[in-house]
Protein backbone atom coordinates (compact mmCIF):
# COMPACT_ATOMS: atom_id res chain seq x y z
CA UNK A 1 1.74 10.34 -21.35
CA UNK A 2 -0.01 10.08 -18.07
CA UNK A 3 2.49 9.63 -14.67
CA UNK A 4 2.17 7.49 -11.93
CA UNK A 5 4.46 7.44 -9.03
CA UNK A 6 4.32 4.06 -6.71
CA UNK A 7 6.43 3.71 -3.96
CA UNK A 8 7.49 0.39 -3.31
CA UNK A 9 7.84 0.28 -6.56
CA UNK A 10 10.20 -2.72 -6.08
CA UNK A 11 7.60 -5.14 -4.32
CA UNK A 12 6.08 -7.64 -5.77
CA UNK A 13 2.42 -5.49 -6.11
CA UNK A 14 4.55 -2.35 -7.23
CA UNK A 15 5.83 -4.01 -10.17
CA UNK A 16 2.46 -5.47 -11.02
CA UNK A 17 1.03 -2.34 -10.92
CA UNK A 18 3.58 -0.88 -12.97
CA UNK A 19 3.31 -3.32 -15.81
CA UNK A 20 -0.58 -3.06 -15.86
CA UNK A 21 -0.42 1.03 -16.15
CA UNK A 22 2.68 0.82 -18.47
CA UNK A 23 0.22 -1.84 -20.63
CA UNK A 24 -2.11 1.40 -20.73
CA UNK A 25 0.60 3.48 -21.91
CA UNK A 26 1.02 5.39 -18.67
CA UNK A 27 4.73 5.90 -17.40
CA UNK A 28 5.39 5.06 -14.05
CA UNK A 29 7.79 6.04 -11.71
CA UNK A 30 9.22 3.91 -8.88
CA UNK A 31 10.12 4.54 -5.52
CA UNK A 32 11.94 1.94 -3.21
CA UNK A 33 14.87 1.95 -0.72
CA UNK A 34 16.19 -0.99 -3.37
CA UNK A 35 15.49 -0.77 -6.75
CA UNK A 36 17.90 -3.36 -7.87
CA UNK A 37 16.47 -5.13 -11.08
CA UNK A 38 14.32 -2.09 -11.95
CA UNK A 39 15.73 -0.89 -14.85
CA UNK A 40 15.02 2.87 -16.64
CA UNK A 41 12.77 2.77 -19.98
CA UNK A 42 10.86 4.93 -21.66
CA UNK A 43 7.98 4.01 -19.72
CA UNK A 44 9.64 3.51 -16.47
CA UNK A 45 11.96 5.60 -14.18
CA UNK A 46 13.19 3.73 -10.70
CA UNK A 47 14.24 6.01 -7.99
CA UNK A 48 16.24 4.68 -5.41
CA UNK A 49 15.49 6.59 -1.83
CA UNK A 50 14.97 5.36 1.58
CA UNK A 51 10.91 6.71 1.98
CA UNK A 52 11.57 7.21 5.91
CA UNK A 53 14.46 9.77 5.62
CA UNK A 54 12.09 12.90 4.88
CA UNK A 55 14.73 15.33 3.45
CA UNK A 56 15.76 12.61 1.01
CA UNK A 57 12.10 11.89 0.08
CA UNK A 58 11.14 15.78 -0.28
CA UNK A 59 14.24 15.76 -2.64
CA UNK A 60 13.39 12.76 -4.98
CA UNK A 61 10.16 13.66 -5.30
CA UNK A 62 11.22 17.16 -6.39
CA UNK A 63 13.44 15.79 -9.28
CA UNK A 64 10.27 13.48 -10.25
CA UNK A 65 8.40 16.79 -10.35
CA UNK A 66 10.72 18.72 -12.47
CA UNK A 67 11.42 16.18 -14.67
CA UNK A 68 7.57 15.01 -15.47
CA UNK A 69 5.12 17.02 -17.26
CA UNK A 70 2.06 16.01 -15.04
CA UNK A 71 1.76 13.53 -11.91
CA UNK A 72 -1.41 11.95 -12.39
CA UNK A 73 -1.46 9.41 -9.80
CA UNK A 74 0.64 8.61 -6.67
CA UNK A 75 0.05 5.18 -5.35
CA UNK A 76 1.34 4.62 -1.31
CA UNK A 77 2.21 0.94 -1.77
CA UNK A 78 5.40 0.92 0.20
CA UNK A 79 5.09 -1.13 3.28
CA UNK A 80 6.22 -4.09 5.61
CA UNK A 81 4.44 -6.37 8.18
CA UNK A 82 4.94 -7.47 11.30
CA UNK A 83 4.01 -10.99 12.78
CA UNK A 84 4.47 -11.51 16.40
CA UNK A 85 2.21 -11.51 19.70
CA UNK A 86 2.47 -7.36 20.86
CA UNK A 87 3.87 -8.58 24.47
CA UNK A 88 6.89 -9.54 22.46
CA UNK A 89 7.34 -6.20 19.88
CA UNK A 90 9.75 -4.15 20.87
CA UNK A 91 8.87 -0.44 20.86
CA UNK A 92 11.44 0.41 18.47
CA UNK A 93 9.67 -2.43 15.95
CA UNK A 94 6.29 -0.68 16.53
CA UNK A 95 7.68 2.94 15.43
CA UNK A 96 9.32 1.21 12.39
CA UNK A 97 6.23 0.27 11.08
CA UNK A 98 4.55 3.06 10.95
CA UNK A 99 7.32 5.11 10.07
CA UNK A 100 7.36 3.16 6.85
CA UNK A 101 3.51 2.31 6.51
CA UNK A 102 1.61 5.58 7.84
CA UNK A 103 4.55 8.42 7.99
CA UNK A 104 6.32 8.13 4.79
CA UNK A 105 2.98 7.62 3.12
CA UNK A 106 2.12 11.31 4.64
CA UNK A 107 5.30 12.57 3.66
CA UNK A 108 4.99 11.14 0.13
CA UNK A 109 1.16 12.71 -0.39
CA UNK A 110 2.75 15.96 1.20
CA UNK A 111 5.43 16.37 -1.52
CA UNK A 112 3.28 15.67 -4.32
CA UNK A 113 -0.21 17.43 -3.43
CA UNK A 114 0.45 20.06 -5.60
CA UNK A 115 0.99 18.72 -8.80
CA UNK A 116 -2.09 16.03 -8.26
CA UNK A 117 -4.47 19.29 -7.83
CA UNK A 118 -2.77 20.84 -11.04
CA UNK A 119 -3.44 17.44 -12.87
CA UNK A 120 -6.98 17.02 -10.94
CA UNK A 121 -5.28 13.17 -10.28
CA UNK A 122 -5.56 10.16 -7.72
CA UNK A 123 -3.94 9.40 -4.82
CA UNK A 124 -4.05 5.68 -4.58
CA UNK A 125 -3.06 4.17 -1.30
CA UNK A 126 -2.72 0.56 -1.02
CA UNK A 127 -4.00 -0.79 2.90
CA UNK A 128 -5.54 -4.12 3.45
CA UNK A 129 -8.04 -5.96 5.63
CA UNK A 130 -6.37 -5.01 8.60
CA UNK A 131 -6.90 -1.37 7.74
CA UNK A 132 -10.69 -1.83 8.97
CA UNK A 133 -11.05 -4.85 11.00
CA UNK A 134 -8.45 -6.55 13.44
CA UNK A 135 -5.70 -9.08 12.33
CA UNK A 136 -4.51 -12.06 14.83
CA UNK A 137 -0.76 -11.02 15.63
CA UNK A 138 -0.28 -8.14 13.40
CA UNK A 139 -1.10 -5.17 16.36
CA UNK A 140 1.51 -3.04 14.64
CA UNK A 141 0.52 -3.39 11.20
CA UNK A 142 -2.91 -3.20 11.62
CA UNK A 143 -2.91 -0.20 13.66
CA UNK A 144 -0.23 1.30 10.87
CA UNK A 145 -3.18 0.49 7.84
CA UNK A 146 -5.60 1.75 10.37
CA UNK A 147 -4.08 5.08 10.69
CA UNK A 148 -2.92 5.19 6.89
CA UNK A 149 -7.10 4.63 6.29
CA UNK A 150 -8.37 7.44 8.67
CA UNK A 151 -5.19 9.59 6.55
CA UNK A 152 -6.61 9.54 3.48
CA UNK A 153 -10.32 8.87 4.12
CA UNK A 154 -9.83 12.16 6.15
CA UNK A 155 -7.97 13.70 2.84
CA UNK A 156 -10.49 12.63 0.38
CA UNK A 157 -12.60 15.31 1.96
CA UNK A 158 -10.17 18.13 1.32
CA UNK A 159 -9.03 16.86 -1.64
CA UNK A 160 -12.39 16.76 -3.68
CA UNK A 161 -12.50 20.63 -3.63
CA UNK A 162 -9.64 20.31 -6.38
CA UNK A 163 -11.29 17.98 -8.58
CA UNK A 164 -8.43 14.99 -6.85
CA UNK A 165 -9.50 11.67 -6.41
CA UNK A 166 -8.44 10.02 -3.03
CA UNK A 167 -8.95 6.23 -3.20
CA UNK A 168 -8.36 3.32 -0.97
CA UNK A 169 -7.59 -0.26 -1.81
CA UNK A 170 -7.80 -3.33 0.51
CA UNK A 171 -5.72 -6.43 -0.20
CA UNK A 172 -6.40 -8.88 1.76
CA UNK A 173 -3.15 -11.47 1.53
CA UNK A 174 -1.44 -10.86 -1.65
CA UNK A 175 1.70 -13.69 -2.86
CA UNK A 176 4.34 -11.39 -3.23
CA UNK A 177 6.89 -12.75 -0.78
CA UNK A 178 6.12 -16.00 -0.94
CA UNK A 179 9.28 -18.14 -0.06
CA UNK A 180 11.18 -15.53 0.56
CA UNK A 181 10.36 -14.21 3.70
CA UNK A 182 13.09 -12.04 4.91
CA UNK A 183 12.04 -11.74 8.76
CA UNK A 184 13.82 -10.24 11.51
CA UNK A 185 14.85 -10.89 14.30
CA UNK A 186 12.10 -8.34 15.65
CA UNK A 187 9.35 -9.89 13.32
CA UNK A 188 9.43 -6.76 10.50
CA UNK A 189 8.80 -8.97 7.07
CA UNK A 190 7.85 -7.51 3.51
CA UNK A 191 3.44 -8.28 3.54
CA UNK A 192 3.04 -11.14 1.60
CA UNK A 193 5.69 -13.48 2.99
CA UNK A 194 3.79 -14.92 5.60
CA UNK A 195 2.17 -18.46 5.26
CA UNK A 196 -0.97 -18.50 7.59
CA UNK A 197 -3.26 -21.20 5.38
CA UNK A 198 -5.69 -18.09 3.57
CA UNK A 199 -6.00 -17.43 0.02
CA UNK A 200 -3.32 -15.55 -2.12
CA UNK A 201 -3.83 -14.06 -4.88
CA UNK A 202 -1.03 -13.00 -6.87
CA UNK A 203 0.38 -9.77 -7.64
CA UNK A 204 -0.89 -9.15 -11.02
CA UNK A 205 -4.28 -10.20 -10.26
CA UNK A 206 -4.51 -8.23 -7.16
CA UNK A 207 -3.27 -5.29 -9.07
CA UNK A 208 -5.66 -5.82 -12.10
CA UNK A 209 -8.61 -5.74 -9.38
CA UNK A 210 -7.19 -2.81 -7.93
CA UNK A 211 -6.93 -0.79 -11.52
CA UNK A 212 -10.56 -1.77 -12.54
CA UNK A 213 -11.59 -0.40 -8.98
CA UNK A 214 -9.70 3.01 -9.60
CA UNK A 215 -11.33 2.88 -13.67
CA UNK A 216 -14.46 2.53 -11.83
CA UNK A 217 -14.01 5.49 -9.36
CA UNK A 218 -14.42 3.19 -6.57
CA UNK A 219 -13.42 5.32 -3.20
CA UNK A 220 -12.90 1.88 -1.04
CA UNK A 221 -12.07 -1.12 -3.49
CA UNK A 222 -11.79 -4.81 -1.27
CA UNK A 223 -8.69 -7.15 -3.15
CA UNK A 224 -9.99 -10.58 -3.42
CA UNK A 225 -12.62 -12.88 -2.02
CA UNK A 226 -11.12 -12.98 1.57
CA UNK A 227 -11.18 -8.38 1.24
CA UNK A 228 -14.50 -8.73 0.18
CA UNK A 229 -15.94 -11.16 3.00
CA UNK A 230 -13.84 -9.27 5.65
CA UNK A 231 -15.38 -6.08 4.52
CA UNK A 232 -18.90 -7.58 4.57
CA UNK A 233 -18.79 -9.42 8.21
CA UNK A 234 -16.91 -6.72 9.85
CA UNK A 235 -19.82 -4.54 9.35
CA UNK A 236 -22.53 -7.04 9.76
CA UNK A 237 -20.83 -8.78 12.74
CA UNK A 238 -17.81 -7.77 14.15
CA UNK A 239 -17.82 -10.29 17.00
CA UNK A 240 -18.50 -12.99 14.24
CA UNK A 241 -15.70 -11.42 11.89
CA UNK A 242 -13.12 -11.72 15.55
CA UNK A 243 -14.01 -15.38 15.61
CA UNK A 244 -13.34 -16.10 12.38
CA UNK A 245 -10.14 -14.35 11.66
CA UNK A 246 -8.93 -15.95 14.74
CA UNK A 247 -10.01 -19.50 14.29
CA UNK A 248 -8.50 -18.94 10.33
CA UNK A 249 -5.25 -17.46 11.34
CA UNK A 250 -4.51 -18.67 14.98
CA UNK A 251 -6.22 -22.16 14.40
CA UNK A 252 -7.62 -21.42 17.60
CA UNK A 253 -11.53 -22.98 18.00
């Protein structure tokens, strides 16, 4: 039985990605801070470890390691937004994004690199539009999926010497929050919570896309109509892509 590792295992994308791979007979294990709900079967493991403390991380992952015969696949899905004009983000809310978006993604495909080379695997990491084009309000986040992006794109060059795949996915706004926003005070909120008038899809469709992208070897895979325009225009045009994301999420005209 193949292994799969996804960290934010407890989001609403983590779990849909679990069920589809567990559908497939794979056995995942999942990573989250909270993994309240999650419970342990014979095709699922939930590990409960907070992915920014690096010492605890290097540890979990270690157990995973000892206890599975192969990792396969790790996917980086762990992540939160934040929604907020930059003149207002605290410093301190800046570094907390990418400590959970960029560094504990690094730390993850650090502790791990080893056994995907022995199982000639996938890392999987899960970005989003903002990871290649600009996002109204989002400086943090999009600069954390920017730098997660240049991580692995950068990787995937190394990587293929060992026969490991390094993939990227690109969600653009994904319903896994929805109505339950949990927002602080300094604008940090789970992706998926916000309501800014685009198209969701849901979890289990966005993950479904995101499976038949890695099935098809696909080293960039766009999540949804929205991904896949973004992706287009922000090659074609990029001043015409700026004008559009702003007049969609800003309402500006």
């Amino acid at each position: 039985m193949k292994t799969a590792v996804i960290s934010g295992g407890n989001g609403g994308l983590g779990r849909a990605l679990a069920d589809a791979l567990e559908a497939r007979g794979w056995h995942c294990v999942l990573m989250d801070v909270n993994v309240a709900g999650l419970e342990p079967s014979e095709t699922r493991t939930p590990v409960a470890v907070d992915l920014t403390d690096g010492a605890a991380l290097a540890e979990a992952a270690a157990r995973v390691i000892a206890d599975r015969p192969s990792i396969d696949m790790v996917i980086y899905n762990a992540g939160v937004s934040q929604i907020g004009p930059f003149e207002s983000a605290s410093e301190d809310s800046h570094r907390r994004v990418f400590e959970i978006n960029y560094f504990a993604a690094v730390a993850m495909a650090r502790a791990f690199l080893g056994p995907l080379r022995d199982a000639r695997g996938t890392h999987l990491a899960i970005s989003s539009v903002a990871g290649f084009a600009p996002l109204h309000n989002r400086t943090a986040y999009a600069a954390s999926k920017h730098a997660l992006e240049g991580f692995f794109a950068s990787l995937r060059s190394e990587e293929a010497a060992y026969g490991v795949r390094t993939l990227i996915a690109a969600p653009s706004f994904v319903a896994t929050n929805i109505g339950n926003p949990e927002r602080g005070a300094d604008g940090i909120l789970r992706p998926g919570a916000a309501a800014d008038g685009v198209d969701y899809m849901t979890p289990d469709d966005a993950a479904n896309v995101i499976l038949r992208g890695v099935d098809k070897g696909r080293e960039m895979i766009p999540v949804g109509r929205v991904a896949r325009l973004s992706w287009w225009l922000m090659r074609a045009s990029p001043g015409l892509y700026q004008r559009a994301m702003r007049r969609r999420i800003s309402g500006e005209g």
